[in-house]
N, C-alpha and C. Protein backbone atom coordinates (compact mmCIF):
# COMPACT_ATOMS: atom_id res chain seq x y z
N UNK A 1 17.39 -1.93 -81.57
CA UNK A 1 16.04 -2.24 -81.13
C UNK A 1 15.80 -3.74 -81.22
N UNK A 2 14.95 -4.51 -80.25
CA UNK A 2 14.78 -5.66 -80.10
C UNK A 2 13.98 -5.93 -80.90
N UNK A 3 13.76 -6.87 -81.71
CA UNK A 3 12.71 -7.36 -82.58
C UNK A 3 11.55 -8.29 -81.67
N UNK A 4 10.21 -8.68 -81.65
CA UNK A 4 9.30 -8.59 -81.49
C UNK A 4 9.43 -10.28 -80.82
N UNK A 5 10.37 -11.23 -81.04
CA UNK A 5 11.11 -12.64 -81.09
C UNK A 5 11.51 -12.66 -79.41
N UNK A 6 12.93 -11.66 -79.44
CA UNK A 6 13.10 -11.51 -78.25
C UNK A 6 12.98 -10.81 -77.51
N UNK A 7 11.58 -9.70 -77.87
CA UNK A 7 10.84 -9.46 -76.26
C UNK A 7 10.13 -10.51 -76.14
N UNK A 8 9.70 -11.39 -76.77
CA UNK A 8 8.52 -12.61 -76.24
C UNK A 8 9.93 -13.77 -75.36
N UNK A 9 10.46 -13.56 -75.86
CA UNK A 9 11.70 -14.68 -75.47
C UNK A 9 12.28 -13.84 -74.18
N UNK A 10 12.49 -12.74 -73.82
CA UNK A 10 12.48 -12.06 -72.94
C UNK A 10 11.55 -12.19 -71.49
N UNK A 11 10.55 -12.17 -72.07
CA UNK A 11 8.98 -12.55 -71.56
C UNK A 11 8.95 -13.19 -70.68
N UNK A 12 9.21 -14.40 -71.37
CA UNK A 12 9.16 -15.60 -71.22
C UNK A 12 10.13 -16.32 -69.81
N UNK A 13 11.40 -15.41 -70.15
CA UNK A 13 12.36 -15.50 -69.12
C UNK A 13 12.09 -14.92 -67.76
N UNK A 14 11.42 -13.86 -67.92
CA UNK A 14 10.98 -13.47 -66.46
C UNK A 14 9.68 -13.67 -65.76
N UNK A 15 9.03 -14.64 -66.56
CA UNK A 15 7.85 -15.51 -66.09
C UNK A 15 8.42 -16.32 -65.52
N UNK A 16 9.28 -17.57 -66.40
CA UNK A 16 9.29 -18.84 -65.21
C UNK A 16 10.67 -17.83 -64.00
N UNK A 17 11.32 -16.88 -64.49
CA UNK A 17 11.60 -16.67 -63.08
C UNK A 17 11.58 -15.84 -61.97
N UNK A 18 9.92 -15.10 -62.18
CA UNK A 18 8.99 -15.18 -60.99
C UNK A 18 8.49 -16.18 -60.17
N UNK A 19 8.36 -17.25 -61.35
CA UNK A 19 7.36 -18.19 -61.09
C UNK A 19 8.69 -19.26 -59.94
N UNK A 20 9.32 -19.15 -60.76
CA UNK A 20 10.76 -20.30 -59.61
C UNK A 20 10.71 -19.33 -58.47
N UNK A 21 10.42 -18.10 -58.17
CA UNK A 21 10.88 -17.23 -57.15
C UNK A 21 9.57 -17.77 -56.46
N UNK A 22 8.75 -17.59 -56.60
CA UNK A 22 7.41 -17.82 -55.62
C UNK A 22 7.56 -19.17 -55.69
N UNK A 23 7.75 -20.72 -56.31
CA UNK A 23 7.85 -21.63 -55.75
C UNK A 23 8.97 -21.67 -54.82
N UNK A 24 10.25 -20.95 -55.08
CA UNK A 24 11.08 -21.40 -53.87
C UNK A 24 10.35 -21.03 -52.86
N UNK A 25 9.75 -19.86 -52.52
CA UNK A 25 8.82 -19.08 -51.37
C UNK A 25 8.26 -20.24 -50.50
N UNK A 26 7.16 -20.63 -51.58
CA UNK A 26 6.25 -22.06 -51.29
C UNK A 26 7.02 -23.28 -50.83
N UNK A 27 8.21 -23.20 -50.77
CA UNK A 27 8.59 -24.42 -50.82
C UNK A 27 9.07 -25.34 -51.35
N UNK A 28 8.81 -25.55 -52.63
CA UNK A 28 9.35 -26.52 -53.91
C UNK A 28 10.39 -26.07 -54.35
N UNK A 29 12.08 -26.52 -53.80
CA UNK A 29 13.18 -26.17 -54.45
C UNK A 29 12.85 -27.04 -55.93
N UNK A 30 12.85 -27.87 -55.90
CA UNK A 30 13.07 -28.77 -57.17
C UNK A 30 12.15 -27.91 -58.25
N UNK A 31 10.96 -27.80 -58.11
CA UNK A 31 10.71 -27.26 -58.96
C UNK A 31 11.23 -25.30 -59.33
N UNK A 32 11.57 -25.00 -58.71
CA UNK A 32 11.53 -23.94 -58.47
C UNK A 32 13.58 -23.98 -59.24
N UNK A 33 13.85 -24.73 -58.85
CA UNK A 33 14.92 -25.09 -60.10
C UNK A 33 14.95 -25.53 -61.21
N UNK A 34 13.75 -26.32 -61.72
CA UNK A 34 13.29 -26.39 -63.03
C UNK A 34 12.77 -25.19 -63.64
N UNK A 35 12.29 -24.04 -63.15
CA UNK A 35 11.89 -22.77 -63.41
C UNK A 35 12.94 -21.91 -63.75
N UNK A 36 14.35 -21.82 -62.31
CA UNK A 36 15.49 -21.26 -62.76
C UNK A 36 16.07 -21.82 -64.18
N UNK A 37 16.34 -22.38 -64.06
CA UNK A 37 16.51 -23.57 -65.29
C UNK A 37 16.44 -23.00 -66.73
N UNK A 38 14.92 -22.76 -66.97
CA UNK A 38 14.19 -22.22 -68.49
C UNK A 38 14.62 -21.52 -68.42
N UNK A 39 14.57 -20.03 -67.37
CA UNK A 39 14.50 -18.97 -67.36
C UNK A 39 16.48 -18.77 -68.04
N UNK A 40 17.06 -19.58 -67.27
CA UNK A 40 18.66 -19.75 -67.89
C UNK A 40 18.45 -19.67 -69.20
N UNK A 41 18.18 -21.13 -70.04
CA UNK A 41 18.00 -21.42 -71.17
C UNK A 41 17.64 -20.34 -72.35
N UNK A 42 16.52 -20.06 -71.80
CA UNK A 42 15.95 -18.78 -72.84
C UNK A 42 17.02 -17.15 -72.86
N UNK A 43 17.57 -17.37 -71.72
CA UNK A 43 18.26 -15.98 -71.80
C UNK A 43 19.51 -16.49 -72.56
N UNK A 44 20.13 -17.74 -72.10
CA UNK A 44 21.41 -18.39 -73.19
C UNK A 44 20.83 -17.99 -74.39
N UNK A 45 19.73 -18.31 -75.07
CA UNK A 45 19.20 -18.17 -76.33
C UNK A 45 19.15 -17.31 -76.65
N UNK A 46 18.67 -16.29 -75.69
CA UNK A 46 18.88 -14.68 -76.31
C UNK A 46 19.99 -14.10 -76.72
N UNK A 47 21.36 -14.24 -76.14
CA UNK A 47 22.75 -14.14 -75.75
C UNK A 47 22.95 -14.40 -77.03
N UNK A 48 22.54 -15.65 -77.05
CA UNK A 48 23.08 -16.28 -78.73
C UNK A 48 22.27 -16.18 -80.21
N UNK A 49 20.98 -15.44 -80.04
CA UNK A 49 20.56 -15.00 -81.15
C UNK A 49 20.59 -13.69 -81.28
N UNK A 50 21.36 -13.00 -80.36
CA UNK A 50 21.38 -11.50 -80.52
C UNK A 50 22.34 -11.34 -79.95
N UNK A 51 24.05 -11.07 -80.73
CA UNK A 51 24.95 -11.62 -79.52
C UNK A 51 25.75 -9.91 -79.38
N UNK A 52 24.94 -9.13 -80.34
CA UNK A 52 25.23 -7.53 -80.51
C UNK A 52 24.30 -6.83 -79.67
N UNK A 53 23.43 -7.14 -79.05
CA UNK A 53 22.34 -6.68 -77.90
C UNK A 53 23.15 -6.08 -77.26
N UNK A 54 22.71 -4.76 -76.86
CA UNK A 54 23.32 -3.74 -75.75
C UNK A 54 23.19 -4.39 -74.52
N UNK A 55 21.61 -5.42 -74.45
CA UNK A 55 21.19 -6.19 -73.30
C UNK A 55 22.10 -7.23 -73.19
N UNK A 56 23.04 -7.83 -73.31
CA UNK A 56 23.28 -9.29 -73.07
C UNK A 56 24.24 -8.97 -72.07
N UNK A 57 24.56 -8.03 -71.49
CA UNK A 57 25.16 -8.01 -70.35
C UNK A 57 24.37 -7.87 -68.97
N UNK A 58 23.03 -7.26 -69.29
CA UNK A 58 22.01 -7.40 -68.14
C UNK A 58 22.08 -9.15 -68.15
N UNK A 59 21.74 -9.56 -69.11
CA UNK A 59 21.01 -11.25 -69.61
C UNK A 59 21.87 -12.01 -68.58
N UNK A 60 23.44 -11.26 -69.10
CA UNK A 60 24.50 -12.56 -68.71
C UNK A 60 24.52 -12.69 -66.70
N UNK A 61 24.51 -11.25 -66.20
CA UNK A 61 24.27 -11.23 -64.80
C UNK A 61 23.25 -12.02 -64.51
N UNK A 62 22.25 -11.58 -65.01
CA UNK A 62 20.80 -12.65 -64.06
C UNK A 62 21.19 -14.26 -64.70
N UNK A 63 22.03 -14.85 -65.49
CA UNK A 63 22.33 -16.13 -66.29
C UNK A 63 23.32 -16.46 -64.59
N UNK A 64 24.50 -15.92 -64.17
CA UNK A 64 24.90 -16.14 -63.30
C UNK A 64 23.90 -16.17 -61.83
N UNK A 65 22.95 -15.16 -61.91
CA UNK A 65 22.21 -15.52 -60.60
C UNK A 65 21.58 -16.19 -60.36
N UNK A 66 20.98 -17.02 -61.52
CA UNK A 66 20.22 -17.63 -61.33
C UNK A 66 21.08 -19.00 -61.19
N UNK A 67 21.81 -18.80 -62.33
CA UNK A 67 22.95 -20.62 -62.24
C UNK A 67 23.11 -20.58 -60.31
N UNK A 68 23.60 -19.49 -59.48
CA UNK A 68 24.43 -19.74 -58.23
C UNK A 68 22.72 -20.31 -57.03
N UNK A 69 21.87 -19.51 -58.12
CA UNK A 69 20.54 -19.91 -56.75
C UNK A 69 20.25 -21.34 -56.96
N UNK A 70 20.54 -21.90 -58.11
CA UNK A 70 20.31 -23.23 -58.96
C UNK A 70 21.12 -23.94 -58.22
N UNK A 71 22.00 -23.94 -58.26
CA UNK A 71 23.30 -24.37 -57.11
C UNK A 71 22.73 -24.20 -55.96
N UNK A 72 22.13 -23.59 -55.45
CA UNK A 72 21.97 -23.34 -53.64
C UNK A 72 20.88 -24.04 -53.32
N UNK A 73 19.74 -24.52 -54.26
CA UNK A 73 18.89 -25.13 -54.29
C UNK A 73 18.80 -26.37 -54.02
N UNK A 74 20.14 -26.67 -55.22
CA UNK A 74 20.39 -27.94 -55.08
C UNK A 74 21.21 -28.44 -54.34
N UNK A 75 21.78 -27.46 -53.97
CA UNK A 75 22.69 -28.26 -52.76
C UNK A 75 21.26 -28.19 -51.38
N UNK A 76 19.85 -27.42 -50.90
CA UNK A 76 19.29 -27.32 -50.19
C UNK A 76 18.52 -28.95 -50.10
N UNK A 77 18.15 -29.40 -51.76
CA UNK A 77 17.84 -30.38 -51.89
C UNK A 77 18.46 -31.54 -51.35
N UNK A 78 19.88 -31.86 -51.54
CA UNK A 78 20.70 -32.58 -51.27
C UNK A 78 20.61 -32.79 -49.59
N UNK A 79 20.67 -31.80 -49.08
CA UNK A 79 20.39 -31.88 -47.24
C UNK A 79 18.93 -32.37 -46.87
N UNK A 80 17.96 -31.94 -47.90
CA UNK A 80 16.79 -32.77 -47.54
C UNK A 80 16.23 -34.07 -47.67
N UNK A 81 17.09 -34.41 -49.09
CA UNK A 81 17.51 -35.84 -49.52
C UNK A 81 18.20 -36.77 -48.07
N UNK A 82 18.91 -36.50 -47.85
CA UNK A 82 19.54 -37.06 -46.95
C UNK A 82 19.18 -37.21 -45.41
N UNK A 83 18.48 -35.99 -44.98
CA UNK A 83 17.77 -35.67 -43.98
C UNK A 83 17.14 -37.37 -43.98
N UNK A 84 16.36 -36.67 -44.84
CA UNK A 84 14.61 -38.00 -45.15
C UNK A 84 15.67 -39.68 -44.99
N UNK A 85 16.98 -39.92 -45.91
CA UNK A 85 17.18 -41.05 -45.82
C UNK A 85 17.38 -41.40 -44.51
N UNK A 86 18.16 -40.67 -43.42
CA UNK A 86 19.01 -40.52 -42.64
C UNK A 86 17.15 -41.12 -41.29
N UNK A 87 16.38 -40.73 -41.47
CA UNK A 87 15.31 -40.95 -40.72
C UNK A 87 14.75 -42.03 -41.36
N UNK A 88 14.80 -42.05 -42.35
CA UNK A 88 14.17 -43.54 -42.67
C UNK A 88 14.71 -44.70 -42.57
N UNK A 89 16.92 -44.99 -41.92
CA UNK A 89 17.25 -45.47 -41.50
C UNK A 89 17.28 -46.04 -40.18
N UNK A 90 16.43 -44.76 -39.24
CA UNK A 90 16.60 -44.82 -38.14
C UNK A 90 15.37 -45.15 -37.98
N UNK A 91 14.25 -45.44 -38.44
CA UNK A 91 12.89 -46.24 -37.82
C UNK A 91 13.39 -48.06 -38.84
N UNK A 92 14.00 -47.76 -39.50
CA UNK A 92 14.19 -49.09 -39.83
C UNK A 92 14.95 -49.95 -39.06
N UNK A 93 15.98 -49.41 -38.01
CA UNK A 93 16.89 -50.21 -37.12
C UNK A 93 16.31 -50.29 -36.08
N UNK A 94 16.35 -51.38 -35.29
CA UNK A 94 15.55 -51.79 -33.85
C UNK A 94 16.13 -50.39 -32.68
């Protein structure tokens, strides 16, 4: 049985990653990777303060899904990064 620690720590994890899910929706990779992010963190933490949890194999799957959307994000970022420079070169040249 989970102690009372990490269902709040649990909680917690599937708040910010609703919350990253509806900002990617909206729009905001970046943030919406700072959301994947916690939501990582806190489940690492769970993993590692409860490393006999029947759960830490649910934990460890969504730890990978979220790391690969974290990745896809940021590589989405990276094309928009560049996009933007790539146009802001081209009103700067005659």
């Amino acid at each position: 049985m989970l102690s009372m620690a990490s269902e709040e720590l649990e909680k917690l994890a599937i708040k910010a990653a609703n919350e990253a899910i509806q900002l990617e929706r909206q729009g905001y990779p970046s943030m919406a990777v700072a959301k994947f992010t916690r939501a990582v963190d806190i489940l690492k933490q769970l993993c590692s303060l409860y490393p006999r949890s029947y759960q830490n194999k649910v934990y460890q799957d969504y730890i990978r899904q979220y790391e690969k959307k974290i990745q896809d994000l940021g590589g989405q970022q990276e094309v928009r990064r560049r996009s933007r420079q790539s146009s802001a070169s081209r009103k700067l040249t005659p």
